[in-house]
Protein backbone atom coordinates (compact mmCIF):
# COMPACT_ATOMS: atom_id res chain seq x y z
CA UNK A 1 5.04 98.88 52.09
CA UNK A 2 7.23 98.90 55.22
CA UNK A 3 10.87 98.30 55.92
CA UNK A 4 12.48 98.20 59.58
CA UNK A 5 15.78 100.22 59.00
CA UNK A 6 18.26 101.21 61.93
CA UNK A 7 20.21 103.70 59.95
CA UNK A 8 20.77 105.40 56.91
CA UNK A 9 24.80 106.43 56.47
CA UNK A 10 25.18 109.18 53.95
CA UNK A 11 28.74 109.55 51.85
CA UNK A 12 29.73 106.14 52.26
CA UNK A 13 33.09 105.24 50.45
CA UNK A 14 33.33 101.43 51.74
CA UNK A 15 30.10 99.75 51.09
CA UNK A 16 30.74 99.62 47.39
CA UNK A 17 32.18 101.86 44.33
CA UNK A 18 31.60 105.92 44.51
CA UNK A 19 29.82 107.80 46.89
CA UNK A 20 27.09 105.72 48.47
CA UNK A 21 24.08 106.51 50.58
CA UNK A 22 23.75 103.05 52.31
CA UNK A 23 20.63 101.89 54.17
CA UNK A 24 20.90 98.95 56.62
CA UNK A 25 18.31 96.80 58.05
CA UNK A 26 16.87 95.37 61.04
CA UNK A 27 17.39 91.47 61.03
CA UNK A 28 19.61 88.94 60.11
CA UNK A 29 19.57 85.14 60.32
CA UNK A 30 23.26 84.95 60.83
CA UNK A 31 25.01 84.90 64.30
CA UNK A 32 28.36 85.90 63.51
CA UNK A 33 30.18 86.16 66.75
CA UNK A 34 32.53 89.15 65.88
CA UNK A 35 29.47 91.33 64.50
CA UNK A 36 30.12 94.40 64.32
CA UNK A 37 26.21 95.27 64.06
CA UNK A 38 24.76 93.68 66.78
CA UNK A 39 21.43 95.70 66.74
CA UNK A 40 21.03 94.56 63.08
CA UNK A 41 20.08 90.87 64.59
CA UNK A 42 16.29 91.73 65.44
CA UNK A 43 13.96 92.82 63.79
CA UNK A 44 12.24 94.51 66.50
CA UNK A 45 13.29 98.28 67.86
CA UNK A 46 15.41 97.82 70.31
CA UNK A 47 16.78 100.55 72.83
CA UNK A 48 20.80 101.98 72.96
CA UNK A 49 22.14 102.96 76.58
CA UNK A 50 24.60 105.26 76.93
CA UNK A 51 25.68 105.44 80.14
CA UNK A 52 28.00 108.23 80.05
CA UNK A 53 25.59 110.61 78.85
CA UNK A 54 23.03 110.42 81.38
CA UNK A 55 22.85 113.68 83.31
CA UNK A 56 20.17 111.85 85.77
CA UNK A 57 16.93 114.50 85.04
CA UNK A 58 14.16 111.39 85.72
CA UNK A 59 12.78 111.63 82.59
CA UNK A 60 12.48 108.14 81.84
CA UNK A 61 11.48 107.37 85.14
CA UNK A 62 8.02 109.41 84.20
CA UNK A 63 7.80 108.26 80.62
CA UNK A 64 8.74 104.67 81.36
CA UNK A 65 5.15 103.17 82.74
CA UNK A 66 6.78 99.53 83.58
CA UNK A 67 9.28 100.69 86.10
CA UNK A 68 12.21 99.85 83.72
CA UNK A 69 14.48 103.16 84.59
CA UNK A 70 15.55 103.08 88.42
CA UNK A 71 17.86 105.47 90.05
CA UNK A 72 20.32 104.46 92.95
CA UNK A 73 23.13 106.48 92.90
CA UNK A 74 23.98 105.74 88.95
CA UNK A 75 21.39 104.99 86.50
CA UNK A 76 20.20 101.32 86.11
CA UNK A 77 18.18 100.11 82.64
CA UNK A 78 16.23 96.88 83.94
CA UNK A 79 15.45 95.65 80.06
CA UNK A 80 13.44 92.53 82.56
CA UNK A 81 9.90 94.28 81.11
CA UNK A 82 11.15 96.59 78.12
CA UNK A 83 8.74 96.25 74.75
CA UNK A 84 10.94 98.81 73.77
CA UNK A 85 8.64 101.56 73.00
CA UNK A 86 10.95 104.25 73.09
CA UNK A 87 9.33 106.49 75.43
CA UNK A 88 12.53 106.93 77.43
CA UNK A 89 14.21 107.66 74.44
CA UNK A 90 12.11 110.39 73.01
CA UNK A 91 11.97 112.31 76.39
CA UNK A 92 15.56 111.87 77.18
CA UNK A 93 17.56 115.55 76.73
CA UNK A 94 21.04 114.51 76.02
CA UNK A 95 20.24 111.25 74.04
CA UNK A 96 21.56 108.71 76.32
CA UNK A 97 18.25 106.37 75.56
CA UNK A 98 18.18 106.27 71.91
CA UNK A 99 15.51 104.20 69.70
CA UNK A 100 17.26 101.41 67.38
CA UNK A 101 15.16 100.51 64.25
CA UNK A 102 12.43 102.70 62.83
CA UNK A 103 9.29 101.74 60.27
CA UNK A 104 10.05 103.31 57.03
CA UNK A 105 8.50 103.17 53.66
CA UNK A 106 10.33 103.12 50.53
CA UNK A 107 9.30 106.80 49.59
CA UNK A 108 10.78 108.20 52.94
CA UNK A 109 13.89 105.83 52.41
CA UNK A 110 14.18 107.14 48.73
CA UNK A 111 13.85 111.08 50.12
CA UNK A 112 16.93 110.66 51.92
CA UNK A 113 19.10 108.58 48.95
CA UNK A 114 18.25 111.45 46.47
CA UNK A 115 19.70 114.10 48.48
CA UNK A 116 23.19 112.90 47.77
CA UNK A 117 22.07 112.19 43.64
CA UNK A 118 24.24 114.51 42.39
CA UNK A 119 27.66 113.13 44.64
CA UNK A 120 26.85 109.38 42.74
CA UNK A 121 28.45 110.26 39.56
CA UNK A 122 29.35 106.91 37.60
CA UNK A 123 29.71 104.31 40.45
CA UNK A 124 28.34 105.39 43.33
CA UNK A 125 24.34 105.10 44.63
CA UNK A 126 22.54 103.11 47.18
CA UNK A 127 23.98 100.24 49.16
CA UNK A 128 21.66 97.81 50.57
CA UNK A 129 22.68 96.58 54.01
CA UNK A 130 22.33 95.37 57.19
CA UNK A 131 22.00 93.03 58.97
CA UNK A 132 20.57 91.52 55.97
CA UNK A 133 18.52 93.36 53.76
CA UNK A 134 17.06 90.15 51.99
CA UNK A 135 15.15 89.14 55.60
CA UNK A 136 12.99 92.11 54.17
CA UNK A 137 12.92 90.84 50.86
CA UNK A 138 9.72 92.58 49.55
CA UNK A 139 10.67 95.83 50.91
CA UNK A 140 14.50 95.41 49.55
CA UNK A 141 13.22 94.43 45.99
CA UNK A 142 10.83 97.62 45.84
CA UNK A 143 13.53 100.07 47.08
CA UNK A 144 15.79 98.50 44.72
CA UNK A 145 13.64 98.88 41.77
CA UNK A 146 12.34 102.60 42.51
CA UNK A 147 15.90 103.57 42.61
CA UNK A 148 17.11 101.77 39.28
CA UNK A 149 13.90 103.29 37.86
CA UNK A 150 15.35 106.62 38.79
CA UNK A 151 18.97 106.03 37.51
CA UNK A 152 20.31 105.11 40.57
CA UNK A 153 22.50 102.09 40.61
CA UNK A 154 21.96 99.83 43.27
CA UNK A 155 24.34 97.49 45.07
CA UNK A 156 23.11 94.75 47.54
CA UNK A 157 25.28 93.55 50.92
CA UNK A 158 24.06 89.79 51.53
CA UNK A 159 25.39 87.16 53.76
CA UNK A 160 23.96 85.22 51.03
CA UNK A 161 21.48 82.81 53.48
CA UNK A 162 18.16 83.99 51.91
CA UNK A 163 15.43 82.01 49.52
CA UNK A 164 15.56 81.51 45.96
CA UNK A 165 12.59 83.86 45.39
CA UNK A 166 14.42 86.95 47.33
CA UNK A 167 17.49 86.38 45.14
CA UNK A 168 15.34 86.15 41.95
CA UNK A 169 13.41 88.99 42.80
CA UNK A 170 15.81 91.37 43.00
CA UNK A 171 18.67 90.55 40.66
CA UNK A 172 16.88 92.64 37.88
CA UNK A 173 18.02 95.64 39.76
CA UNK A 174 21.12 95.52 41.04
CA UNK A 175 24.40 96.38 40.03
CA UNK A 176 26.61 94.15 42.24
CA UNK A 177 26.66 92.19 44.63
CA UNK A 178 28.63 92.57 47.73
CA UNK A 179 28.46 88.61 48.58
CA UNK A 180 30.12 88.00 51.94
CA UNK A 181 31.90 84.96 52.89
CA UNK A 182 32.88 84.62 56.81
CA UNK A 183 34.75 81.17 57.19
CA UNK A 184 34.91 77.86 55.15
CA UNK A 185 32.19 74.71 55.80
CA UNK A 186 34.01 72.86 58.14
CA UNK A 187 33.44 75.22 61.15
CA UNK A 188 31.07 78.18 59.68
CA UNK A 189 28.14 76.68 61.46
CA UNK A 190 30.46 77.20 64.88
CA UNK A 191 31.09 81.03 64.14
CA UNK A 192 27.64 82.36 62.21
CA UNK A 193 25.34 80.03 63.58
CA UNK A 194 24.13 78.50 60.21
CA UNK A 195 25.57 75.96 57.85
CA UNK A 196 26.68 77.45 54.42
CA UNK A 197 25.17 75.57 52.28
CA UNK A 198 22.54 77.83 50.84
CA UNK A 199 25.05 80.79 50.70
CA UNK A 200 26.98 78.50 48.56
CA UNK A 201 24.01 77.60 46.27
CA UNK A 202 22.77 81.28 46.12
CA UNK A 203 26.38 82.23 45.34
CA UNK A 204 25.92 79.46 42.13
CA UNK A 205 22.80 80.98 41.76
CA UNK A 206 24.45 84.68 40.69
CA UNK A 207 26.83 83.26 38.56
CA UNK A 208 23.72 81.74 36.43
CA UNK A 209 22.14 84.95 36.36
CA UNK A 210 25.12 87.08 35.69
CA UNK A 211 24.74 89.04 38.63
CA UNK A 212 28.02 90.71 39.18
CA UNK A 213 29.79 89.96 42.97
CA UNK A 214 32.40 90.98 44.96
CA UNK A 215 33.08 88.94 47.67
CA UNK A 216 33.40 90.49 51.29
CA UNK A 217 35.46 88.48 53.59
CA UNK A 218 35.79 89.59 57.12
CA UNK A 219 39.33 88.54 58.76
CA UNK A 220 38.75 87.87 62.42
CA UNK A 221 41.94 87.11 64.45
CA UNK A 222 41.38 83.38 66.71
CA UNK A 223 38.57 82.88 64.35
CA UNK A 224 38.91 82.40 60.63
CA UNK A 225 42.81 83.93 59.74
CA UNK A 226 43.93 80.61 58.94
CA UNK A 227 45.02 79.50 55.45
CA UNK A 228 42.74 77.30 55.26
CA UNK A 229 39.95 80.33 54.99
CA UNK A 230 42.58 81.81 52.69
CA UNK A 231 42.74 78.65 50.51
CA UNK A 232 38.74 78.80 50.57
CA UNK A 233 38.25 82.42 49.49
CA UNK A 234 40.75 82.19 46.80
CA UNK A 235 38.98 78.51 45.41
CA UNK A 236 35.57 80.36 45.36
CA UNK A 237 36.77 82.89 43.21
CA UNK A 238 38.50 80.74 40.68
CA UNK A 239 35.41 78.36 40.68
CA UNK A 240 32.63 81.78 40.09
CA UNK A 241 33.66 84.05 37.20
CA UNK A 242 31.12 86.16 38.18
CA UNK A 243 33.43 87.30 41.08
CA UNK A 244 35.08 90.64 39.92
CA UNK A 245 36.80 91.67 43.04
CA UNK A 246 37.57 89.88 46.30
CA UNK A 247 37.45 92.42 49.35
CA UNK A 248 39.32 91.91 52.48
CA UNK A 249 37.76 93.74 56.20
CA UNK A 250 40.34 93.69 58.78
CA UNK A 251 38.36 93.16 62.19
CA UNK A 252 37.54 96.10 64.60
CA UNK A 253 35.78 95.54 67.66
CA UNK A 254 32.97 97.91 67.83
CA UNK A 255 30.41 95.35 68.24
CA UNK A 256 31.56 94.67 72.14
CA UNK A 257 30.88 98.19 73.16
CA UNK A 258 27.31 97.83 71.20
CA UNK A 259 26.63 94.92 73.06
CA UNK A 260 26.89 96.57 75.79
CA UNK A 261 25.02 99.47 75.09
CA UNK A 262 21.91 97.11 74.03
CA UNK A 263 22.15 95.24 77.47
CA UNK A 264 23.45 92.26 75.74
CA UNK A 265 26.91 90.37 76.41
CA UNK A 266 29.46 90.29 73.59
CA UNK A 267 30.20 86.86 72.14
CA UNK A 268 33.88 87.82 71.25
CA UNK A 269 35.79 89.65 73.26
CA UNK A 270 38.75 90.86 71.30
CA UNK A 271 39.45 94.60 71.67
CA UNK A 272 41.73 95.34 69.33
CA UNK A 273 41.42 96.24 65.88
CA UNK A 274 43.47 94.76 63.14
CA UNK A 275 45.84 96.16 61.62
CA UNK A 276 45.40 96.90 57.20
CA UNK A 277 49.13 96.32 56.92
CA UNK A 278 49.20 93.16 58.62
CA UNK A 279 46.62 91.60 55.68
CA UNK A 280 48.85 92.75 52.77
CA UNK A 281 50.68 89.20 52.74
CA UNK A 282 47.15 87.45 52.91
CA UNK A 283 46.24 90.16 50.42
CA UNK A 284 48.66 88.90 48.27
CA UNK A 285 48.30 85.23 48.89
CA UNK A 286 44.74 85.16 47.86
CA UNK A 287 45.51 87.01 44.80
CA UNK A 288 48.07 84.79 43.53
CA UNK A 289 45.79 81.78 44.13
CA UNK A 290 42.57 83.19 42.54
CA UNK A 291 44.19 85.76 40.06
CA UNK A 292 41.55 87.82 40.76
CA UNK A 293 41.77 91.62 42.14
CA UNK A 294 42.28 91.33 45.78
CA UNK A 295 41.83 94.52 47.91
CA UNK A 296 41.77 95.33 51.55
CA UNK A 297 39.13 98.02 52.70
């Protein structure tokens, strides 16, 4: 079995308890305009640009056999006939092409998690990610299970808009659930692209199994840091007592420079990063309304 997987980030502290070796995925049916992950939306390879690191050799003019590299002056990447088969990329000495997304099986995946085995301790393990690691539901479920077979405990990053079957496929094997909610009904269609009602009835759908969750909650200035979002991530909690922890992730903007880089223009356009301090009075609101532990990461 194969699994499209963009990266693999070793000592992670912030994608759930301990040390973590997290894995994210290629594809996600959200559209979240403040993504910070933009090459997570496909599920195809896709190709990273960096400009700045060209030294102009004509590598990828040689490798590239649809004319997609031209030279004129400063280096232009015409993406009009790309597949993406990261030619360029492997040819290119100072790694200013780079190939997004590579086929991996779940042995080659698991090679890399047991390295850092002995840093898990108690809490930490894998981290499912993505994009959204239940688009590759199959593949997710059978990493998840090799690893909880081995000891390792497993925690799963979801935007929550998946099937039924994905959800009850691989509950058996994780730990938590790191169950992220972006913005309230009334406008989440206008920010993610997708109603919330199945997130909502997969979230309902934890609590039933006795899954445990903490909820992730991205705060996006001009977007959704307005109490009513505050008011909505506080009445989830108190409504799902399988909610443990609500987590709060102060915006940064790296997803405009990614954009970028993949040829693609950014959908928001703020360029500065929020502040932690400035959350610790939301912090606190949402506590007091949901009495539940309240954290910003």
């Amino acid at each position: 079995m194969f699994g499209t997987v963009f990266n693999i980030q070793r000592f992670s502290i912030d994608d759930g308890e301990g040390i973590r070796t997290t894995v994210f995925f290629k594809g996600c049916p959200l559209r979240c305009i403040w993504c910070h992950n933009p090459e997570s939306w496909s599920s195809d390879t896709e190709i990273f640009f960096y400009p700045e690191s060209c030294i102009g050799c004509g590598a990828c003019i040689d490798a590239c056999k649809n004319g997609c590299h031209i030279f004129d002056n400063i280096h232009i990447f015409d993406r009009t006939h790309c597949f993406a088969c990261g030619k360029c990329a492997d040819v290119c000495p100072t790694a200013a092409l780079k190939r997004v997304g590579q086929s991996m099986t779940v042995e080659e995946v698991m090679d890399i998690v047991r390295r850092d085995k002995a840093y898990y301790n108690k809490d930490g393990g894998m981290t499912l990610s993505g994009g959204e690691p239940l688009f590759q539901w199959l593949f997710s479920a059978s990493l998840a299970k090799t690893a909880r077979n081995e000891g390792i405990n497993v925690t799963v990053e979801t935007c929550g808009y998946a099937t039924t079957e994905a959800f009850n496929l691989i509950i058996p094997y994780v730990n938590c659930f790191l169950f992220d909610i972006k913005a309230p009904t009334s406008y989440h269609r206008e920010l993610t692209g997708v109603e919330n009602g199945k997130i909502l009835d997969n979230l309902s759908y934890l609590q039933e199994n006795n899954s445990v969750v903490f909820l992730r909650c991205p705060i996006v200035p001009g977007c959704n840091d307005i109490e009513e979002h505050y008011e909505y991530i506080a009445s989830l909690a108190k409504k799902h007592n399988c909610i443990k922890e609500i987590d709060l992730i102060p915006y940064h903007p790296l997803g405009i420079t990614k954009s970028g880089q993949l040829g693609k223009p950014a959908l928001y356009k703020n360029s500065e990063f929020l502040k932690k301090e400035s959350l610790t009075p939301v912090q606190k609101k949402i506590e007091n309304l949901s009495c539940i532990k309240t954290v910003i990461i």
